[in-house]
C-alpha atoms as a PDB file:
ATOM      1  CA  UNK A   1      -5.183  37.387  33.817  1.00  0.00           C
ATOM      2  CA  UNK A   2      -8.679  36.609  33.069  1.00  0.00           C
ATOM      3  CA  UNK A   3      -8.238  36.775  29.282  1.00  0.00           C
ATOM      4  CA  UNK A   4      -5.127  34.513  29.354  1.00  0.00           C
ATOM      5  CA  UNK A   5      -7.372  31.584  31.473  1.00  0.00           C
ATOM      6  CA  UNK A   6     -10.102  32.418  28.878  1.00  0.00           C
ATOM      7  CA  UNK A   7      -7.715  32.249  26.108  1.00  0.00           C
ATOM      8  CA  UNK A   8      -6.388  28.591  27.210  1.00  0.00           C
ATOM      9  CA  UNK A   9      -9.710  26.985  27.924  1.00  0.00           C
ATOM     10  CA  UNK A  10     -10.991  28.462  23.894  1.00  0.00           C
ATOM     11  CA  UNK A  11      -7.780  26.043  23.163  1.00  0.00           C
ATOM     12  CA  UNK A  12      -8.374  23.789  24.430  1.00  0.00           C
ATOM     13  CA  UNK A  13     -12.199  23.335  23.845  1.00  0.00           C
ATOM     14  CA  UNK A  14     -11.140  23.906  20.426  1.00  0.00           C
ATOM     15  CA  UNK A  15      -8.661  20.773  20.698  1.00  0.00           C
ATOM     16  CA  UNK A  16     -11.000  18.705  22.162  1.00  0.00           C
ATOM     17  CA  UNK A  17     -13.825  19.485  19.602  1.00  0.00           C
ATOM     18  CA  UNK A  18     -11.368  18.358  16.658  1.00  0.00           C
ATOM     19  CA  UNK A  19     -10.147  15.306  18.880  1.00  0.00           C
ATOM     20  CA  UNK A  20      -6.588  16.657  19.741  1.00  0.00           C
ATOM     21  CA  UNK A  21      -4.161  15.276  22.818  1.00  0.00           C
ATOM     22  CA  UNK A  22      -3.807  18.749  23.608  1.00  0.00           C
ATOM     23  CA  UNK A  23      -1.159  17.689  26.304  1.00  0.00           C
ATOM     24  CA  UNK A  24       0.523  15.732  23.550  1.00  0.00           C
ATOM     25  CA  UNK A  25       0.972  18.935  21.246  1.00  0.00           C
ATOM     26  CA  UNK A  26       1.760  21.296  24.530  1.00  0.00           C
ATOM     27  CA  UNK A  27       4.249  18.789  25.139  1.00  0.00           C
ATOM     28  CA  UNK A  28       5.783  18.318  21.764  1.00  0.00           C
ATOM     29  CA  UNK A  29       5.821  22.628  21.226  1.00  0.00           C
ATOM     30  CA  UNK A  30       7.712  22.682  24.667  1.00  0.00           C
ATOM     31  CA  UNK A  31      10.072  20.255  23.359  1.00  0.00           C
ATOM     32  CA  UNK A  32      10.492  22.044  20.181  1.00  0.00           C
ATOM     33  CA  UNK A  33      10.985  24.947  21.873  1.00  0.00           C
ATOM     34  CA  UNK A  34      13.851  24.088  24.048  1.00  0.00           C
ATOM     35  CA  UNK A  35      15.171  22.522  20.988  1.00  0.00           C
ATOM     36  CA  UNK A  36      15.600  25.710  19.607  1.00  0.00           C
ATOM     37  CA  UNK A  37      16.874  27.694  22.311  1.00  0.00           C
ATOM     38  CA  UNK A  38      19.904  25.364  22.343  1.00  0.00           C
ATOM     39  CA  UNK A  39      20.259  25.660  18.651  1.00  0.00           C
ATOM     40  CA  UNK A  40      19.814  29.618  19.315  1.00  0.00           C
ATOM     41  CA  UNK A  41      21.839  30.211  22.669  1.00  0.00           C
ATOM     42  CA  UNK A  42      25.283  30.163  21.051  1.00  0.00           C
ATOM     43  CA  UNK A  43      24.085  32.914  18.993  1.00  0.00           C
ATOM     44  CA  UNK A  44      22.866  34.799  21.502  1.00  0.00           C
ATOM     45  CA  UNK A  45      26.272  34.565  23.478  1.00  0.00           C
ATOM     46  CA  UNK A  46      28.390  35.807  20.886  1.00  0.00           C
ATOM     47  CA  UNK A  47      26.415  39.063  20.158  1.00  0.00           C
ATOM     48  CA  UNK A  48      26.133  39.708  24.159  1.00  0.00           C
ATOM     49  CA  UNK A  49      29.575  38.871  24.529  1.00  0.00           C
ATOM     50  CA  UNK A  50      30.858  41.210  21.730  1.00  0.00           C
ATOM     51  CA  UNK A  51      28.337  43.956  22.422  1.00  0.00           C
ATOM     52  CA  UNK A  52      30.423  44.263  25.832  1.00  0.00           C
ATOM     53  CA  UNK A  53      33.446  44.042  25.158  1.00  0.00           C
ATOM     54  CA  UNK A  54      32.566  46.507  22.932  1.00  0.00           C
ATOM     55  CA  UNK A  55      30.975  49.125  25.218  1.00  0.00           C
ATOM     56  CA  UNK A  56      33.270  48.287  28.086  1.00  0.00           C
ATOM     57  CA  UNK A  57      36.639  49.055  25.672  1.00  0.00           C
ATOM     58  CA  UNK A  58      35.740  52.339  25.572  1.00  0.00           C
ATOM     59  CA  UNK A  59      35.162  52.039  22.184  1.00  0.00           C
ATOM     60  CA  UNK A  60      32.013  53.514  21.840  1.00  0.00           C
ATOM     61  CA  UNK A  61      32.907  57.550  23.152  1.00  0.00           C
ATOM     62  CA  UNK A  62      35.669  57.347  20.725  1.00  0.00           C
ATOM     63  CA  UNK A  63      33.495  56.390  18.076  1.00  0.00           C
ATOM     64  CA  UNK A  64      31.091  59.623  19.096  1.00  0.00           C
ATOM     65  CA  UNK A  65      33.492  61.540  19.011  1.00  0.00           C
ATOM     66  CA  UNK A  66      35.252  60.614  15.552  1.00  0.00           C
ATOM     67  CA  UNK A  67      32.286  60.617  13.377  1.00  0.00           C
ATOM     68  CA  UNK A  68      30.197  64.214  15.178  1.00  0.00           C
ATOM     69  CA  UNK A  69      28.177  66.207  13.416  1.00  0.00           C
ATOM     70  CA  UNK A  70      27.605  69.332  14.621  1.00  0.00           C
ATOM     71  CA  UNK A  71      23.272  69.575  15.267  1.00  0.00           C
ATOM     72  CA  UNK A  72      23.206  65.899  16.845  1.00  0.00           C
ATOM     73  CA  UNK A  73      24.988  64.729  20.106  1.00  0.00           C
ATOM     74  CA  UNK A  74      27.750  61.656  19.606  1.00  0.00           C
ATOM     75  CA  UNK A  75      25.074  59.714  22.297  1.00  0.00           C
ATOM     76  CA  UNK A  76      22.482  59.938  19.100  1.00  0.00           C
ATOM     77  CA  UNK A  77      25.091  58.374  16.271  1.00  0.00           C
ATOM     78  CA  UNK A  78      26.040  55.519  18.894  1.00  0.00           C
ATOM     79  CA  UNK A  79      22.578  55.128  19.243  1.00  0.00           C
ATOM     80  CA  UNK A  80      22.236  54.952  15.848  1.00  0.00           C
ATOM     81  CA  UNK A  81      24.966  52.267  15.878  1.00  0.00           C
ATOM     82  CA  UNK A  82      23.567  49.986  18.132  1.00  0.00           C
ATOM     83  CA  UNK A  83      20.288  49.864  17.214  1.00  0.00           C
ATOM     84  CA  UNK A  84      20.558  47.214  14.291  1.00  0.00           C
ATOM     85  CA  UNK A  85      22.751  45.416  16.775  1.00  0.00           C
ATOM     86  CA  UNK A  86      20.979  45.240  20.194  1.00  0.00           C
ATOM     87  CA  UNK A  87      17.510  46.882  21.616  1.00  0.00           C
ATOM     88  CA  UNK A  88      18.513  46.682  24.831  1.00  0.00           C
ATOM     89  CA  UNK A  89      21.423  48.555  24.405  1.00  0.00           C
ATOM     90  CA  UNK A  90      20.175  51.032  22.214  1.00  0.00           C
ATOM     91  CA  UNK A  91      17.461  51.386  25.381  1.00  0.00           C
ATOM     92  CA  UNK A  92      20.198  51.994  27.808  1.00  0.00           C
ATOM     93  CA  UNK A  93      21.723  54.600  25.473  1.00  0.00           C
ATOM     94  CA  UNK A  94      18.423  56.121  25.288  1.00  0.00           C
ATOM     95  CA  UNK A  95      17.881  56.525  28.765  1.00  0.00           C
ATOM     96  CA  UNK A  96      21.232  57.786  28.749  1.00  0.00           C
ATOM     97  CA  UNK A  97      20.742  60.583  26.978  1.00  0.00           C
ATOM     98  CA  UNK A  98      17.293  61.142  28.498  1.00  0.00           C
ATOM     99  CA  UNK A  99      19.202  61.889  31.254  1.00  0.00           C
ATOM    100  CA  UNK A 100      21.677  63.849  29.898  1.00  0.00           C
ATOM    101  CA  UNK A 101      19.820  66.361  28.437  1.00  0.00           C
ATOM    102  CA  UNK A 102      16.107  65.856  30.082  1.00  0.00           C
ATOM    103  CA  UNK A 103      13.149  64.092  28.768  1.00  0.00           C
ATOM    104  CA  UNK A 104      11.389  66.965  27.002  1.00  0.00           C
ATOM    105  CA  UNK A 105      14.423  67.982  25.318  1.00  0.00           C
ATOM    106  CA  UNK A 106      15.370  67.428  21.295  1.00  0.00           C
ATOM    107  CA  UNK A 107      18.179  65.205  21.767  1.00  0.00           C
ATOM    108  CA  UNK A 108      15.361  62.675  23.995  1.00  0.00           C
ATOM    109  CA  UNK A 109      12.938  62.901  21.169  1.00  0.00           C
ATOM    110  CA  UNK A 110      14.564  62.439  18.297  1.00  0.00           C
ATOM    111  CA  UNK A 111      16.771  59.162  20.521  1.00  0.00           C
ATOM    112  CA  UNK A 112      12.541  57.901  20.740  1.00  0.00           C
ATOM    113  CA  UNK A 113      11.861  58.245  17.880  1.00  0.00           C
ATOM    114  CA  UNK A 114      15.390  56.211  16.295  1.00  0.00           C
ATOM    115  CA  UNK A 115      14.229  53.390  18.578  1.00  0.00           C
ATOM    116  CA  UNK A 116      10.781  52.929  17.788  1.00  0.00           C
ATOM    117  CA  UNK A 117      11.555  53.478  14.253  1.00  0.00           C
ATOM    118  CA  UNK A 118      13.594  50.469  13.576  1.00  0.00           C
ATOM    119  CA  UNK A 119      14.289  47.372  15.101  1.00  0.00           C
ATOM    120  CA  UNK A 120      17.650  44.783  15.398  1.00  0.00           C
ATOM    121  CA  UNK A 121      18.852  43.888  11.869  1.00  0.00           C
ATOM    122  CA  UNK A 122      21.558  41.708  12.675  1.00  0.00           C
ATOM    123  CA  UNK A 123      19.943  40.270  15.940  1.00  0.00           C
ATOM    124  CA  UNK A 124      16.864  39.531  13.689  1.00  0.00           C
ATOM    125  CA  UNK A 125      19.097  37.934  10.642  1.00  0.00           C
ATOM    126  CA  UNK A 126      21.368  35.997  13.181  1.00  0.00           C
ATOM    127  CA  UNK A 127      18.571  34.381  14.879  1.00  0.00           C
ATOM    128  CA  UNK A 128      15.967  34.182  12.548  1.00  0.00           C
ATOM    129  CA  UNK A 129      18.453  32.691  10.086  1.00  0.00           C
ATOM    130  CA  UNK A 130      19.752  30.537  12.573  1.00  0.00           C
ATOM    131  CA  UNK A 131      17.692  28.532  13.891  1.00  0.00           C
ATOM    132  CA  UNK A 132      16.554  27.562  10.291  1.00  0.00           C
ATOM    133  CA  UNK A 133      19.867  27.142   8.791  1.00  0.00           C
ATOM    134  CA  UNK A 134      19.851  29.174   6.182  1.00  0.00           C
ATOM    135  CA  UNK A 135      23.714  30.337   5.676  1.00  0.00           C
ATOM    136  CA  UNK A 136      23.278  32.188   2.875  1.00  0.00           C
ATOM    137  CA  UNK A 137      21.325  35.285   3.435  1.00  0.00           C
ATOM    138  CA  UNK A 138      21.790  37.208   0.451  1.00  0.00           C
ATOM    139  CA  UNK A 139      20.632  40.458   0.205  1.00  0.00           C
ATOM    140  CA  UNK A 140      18.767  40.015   3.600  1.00  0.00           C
ATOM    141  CA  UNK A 141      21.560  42.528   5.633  1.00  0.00           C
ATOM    142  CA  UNK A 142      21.962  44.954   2.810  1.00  0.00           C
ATOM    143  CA  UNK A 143      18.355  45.092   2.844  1.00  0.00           C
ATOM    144  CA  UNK A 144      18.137  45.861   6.284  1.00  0.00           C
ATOM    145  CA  UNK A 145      21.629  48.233   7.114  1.00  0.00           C
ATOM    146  CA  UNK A 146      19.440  50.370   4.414  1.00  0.00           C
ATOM    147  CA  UNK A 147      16.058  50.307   5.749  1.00  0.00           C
ATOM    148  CA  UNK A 148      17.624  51.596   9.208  1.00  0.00           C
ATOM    149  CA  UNK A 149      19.764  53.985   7.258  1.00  0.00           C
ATOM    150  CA  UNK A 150      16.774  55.554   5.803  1.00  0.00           C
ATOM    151  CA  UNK A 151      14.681  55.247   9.243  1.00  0.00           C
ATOM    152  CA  UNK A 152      17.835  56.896  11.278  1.00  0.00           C
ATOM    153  CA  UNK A 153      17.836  59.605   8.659  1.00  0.00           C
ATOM    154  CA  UNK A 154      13.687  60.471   8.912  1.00  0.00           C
ATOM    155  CA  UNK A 155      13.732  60.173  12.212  1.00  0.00           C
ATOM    156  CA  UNK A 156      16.664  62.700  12.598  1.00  0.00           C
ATOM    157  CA  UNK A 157      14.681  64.995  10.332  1.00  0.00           C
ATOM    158  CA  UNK A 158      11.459  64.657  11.476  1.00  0.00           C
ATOM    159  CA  UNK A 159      12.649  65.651  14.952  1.00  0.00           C
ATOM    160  CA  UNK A 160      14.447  68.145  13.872  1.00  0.00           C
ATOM    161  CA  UNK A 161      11.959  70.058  11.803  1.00  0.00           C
ATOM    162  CA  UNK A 162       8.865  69.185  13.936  1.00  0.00           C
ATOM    163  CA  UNK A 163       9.719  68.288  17.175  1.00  0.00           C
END
């Protein structure tokens, strides 16, 4: 806490050294900022609203169970699945199957290791995108859906072999 109150008053002695309304320019970034959480909330709706339909369908232990492979549980491909999508429900599946099969086990290691490896592609392109209007992203979520490919696949391996 003490580094946070130090942190504010170097701010602001630094605003008032180069003649700043520091309350102005708090005032104007808090403005901006709701700004664009009203720009971004519609966003964030849709992929919360999909993401459960999705995983209260059903939908997602049929999908384990179409695409298994034999060394990996289907909780580890859905996993896999979600990640680009949502953090918080790739957390949920982790913890999941840190249940499942305990913490020390290789199913729980390798499920670390595929969240800490990558991060939300299409969270990051939908909102990162959006708010600055860019509707043309290229090759942005190509880019990305392979990055996470190849991070799903080292991960996999590297728990495999070493863990």
């Amino acid at each position: 806490m003490i580094v946070l109150a130090l942190f504010i008053i170097l701010i602001i002695g630094f605003g008032v050294g180069k003649k700043i309304n520091c309350f102005a320019s708090f005032e104007t970034g808090v403005e901006e900022g709701l700004q664009a959480s009203f720009r971004l909330f519609p966003t964030f709706f849709v992929l919360f609203f999909a993401l459960n339909v999705f995983l209260k369908s059903g939908l997602m232990e049929v999908l384990g169970r179409m695409i298994a492979i034999p060394f990996l549980s289907p909780e580890l491909l859905v996993q896999m699945l979600f990640r680009p999508l949502s953090a918080n429900t790739s957390l949920i599946l982790m913890t999941d199957i840190i249940q499942k099969y305990g913490v020390d086990s290789k199913m729980a290691r390798i499920s670390a290791l595929i969240q800490g490896s990558s991060d939300t592609t299409f969270y990051i392109v939908a909102v990162y995108f959006g708010s600055v209007k860019i509707t043309k992203i290229r090759y942005t979520l190509k880019a990305g859906i392979i990055a996470d490919a190849i991070t799903f696949l080292l991960a996999t391996l590297i728990g495999i072999v070493f863990l």
